[in-house]
N, C-alpha and C. Protein backbone atom coordinates (compact mmCIF):
# COMPACT_ATOMS: atom_id res chain seq x y z
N UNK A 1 -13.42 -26.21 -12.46
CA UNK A 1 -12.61 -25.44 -11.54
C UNK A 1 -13.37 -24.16 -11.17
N UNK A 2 -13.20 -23.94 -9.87
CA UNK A 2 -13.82 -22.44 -9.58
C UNK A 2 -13.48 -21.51 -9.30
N UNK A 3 -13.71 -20.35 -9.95
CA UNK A 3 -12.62 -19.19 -9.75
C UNK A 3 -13.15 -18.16 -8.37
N UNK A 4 -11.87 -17.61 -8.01
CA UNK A 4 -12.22 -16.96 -7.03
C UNK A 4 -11.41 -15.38 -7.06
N UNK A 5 -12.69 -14.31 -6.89
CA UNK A 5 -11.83 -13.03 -6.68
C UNK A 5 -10.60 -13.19 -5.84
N UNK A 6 -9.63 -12.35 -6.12
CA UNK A 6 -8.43 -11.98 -5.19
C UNK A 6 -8.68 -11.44 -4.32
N UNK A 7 -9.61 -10.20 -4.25
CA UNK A 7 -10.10 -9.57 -3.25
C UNK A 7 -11.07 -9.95 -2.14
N UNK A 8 -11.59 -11.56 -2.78
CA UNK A 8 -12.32 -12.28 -1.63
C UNK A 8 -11.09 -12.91 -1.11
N UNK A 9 -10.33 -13.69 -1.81
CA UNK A 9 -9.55 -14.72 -0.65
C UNK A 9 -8.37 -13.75 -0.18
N UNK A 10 -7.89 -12.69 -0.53
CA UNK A 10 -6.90 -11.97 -0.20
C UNK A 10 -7.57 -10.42 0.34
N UNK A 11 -8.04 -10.31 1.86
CA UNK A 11 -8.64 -9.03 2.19
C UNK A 11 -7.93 -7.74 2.89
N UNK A 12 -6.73 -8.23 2.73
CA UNK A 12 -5.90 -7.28 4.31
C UNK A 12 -3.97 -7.58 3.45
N UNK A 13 -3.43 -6.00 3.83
CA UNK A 13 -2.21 -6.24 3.48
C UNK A 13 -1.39 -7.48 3.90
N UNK A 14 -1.79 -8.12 5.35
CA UNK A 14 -1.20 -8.86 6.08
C UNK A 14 -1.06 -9.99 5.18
N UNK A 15 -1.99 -10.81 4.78
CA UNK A 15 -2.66 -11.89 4.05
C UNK A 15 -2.07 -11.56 3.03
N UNK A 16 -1.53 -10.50 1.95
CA UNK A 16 -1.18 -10.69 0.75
C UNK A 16 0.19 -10.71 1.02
N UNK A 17 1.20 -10.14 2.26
CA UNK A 17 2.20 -10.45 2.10
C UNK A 17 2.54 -11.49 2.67
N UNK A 18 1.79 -12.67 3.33
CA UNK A 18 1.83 -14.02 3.45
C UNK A 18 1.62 -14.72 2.12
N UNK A 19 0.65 -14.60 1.69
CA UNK A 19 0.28 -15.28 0.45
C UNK A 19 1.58 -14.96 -0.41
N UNK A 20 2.04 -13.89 -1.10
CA UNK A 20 2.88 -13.57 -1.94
C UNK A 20 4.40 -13.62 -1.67
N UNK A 21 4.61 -14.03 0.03
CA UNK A 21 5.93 -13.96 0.33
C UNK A 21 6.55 -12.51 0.26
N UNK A 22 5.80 -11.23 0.63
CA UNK A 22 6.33 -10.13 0.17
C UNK A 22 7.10 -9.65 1.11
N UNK A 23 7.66 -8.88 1.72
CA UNK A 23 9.09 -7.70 2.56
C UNK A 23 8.76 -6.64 2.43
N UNK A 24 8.37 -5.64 3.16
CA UNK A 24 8.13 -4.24 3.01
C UNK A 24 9.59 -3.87 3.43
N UNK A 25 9.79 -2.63 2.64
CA UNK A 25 11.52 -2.45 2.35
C UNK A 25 11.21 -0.78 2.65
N UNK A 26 12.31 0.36 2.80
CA UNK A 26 12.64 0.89 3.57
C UNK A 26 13.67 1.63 2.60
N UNK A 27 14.22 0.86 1.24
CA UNK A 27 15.21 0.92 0.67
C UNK A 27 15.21 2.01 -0.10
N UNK A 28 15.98 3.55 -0.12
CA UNK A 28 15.58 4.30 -0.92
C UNK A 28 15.87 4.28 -2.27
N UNK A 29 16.67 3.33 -2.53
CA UNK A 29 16.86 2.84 -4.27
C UNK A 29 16.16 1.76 -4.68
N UNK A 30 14.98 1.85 -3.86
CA UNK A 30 14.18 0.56 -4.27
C UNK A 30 13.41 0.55 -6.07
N UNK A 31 12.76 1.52 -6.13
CA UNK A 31 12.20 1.97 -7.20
C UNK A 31 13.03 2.65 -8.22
N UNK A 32 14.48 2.64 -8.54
CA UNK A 32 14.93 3.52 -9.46
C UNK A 32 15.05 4.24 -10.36
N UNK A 33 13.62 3.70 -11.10
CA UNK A 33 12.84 4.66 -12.17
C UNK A 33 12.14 5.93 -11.83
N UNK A 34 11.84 5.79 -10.70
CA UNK A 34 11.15 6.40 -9.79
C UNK A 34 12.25 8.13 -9.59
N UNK A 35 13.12 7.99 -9.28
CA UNK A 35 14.22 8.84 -9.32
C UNK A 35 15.26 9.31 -10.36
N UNK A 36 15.17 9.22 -11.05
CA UNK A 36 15.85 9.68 -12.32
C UNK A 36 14.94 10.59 -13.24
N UNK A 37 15.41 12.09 -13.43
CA UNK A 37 14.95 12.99 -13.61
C UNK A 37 13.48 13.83 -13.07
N UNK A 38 13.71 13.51 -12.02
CA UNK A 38 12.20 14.15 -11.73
C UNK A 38 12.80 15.21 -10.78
N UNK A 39 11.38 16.14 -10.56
CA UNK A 39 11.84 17.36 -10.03
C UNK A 39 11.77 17.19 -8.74
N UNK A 40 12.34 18.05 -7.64
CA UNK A 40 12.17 17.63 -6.17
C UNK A 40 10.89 18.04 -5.72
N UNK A 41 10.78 17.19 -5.02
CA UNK A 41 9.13 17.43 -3.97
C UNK A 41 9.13 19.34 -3.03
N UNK A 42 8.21 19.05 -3.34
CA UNK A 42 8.08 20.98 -2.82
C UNK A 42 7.85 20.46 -0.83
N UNK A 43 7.65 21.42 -0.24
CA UNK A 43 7.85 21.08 1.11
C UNK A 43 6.51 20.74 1.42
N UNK A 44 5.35 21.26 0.78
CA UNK A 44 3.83 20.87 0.86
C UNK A 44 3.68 19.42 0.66
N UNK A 45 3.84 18.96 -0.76
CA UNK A 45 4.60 17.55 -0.68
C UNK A 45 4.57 16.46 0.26
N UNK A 46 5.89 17.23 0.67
CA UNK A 46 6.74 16.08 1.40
C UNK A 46 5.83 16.04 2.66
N UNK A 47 5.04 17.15 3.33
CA UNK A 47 3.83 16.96 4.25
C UNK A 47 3.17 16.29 3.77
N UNK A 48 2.64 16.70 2.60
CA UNK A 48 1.65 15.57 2.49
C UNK A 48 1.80 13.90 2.98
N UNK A 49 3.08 13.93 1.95
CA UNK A 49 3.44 12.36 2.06
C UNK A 49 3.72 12.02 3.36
N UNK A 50 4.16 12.63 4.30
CA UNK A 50 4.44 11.89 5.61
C UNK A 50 2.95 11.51 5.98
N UNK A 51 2.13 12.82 6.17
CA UNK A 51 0.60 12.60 6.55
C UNK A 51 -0.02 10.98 6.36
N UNK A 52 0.39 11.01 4.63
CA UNK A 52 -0.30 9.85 4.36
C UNK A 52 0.19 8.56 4.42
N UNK A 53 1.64 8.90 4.59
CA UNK A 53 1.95 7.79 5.42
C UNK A 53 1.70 6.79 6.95
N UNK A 54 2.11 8.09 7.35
CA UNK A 54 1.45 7.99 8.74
C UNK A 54 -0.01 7.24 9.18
N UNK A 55 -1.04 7.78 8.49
CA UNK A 55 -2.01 6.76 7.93
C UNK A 55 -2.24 5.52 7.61
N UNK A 56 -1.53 5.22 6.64
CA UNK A 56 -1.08 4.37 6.00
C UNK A 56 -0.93 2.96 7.31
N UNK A 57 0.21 3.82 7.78
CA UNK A 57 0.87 2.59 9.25
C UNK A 57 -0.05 2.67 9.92
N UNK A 58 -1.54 3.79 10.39
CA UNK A 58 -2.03 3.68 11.70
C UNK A 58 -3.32 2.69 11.03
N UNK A 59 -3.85 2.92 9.47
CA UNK A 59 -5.07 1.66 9.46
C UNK A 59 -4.59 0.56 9.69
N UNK A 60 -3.11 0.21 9.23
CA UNK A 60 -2.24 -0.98 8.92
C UNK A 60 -2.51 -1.77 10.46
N UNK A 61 -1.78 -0.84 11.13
CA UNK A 61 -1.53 -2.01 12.58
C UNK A 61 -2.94 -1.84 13.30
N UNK A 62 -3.85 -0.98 13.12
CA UNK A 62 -5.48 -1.53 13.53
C UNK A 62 -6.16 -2.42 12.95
N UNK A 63 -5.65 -3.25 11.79
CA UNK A 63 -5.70 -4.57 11.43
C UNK A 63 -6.86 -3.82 10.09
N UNK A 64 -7.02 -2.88 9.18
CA UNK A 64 -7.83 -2.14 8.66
C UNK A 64 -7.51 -2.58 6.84
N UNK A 65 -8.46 -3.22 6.29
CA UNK A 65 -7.98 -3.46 5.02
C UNK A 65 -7.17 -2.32 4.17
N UNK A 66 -6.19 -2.52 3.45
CA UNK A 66 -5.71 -1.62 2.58
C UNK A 66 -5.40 -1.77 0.83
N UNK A 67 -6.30 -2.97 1.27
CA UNK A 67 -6.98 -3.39 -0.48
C UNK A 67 -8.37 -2.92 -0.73
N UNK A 68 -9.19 -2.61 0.15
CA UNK A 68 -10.41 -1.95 -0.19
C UNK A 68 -10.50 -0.75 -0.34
N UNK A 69 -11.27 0.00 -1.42
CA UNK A 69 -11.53 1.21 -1.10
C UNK A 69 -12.63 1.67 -0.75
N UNK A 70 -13.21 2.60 -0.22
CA UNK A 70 -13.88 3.39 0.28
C UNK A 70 -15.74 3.54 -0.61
N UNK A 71 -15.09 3.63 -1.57
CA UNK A 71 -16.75 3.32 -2.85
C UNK A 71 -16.51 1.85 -3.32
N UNK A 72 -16.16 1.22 -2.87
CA UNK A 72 -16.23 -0.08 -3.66
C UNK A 72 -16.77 -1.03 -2.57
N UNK A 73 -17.69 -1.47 -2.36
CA UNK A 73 -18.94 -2.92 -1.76
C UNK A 73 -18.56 -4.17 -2.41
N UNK A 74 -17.82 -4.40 -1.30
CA UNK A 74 -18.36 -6.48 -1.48
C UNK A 74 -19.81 -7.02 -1.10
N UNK A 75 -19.81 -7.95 -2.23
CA UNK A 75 -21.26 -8.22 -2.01
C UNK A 75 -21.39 -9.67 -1.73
């Protein structure tokens, strides 16, 4: 049998949420661990996070892997 990286046959968010059957959700009780006792986001923060969201969606729909990173070479 021959094995194969994930990151070769799976290169692009698109492809893993085909492959995996996944739903990008929206849901703010999605993570609920996530919210229970933590402190609130400062307003720098919450910029940030839109920023990098925003991002996020603009490599996304230019068809831009978001399983690779930046120092890491396929060879």
């Amino acid at each position: 049998m021959s094995l194969t990286a994930i990151t070769q046959k799976i290169t692009t968010i698109g492809e893993a949420e085909q492959h995996f059957n996944l739903v990008q959700t929206v849901a703010p009780d999605f993570f609920t661990e996530w919210q229970v006792d933590l402190p609130e986001l400062t307003e720098t923060e919450k910029t940030e996070l839109d920023r990098i969201r925003a991002r996020y969606r603009y490599h996304r729909a230019q068809g831009y892997s978001a399983l690779r990173c930046n120092g890491v070479q396929s060879h």
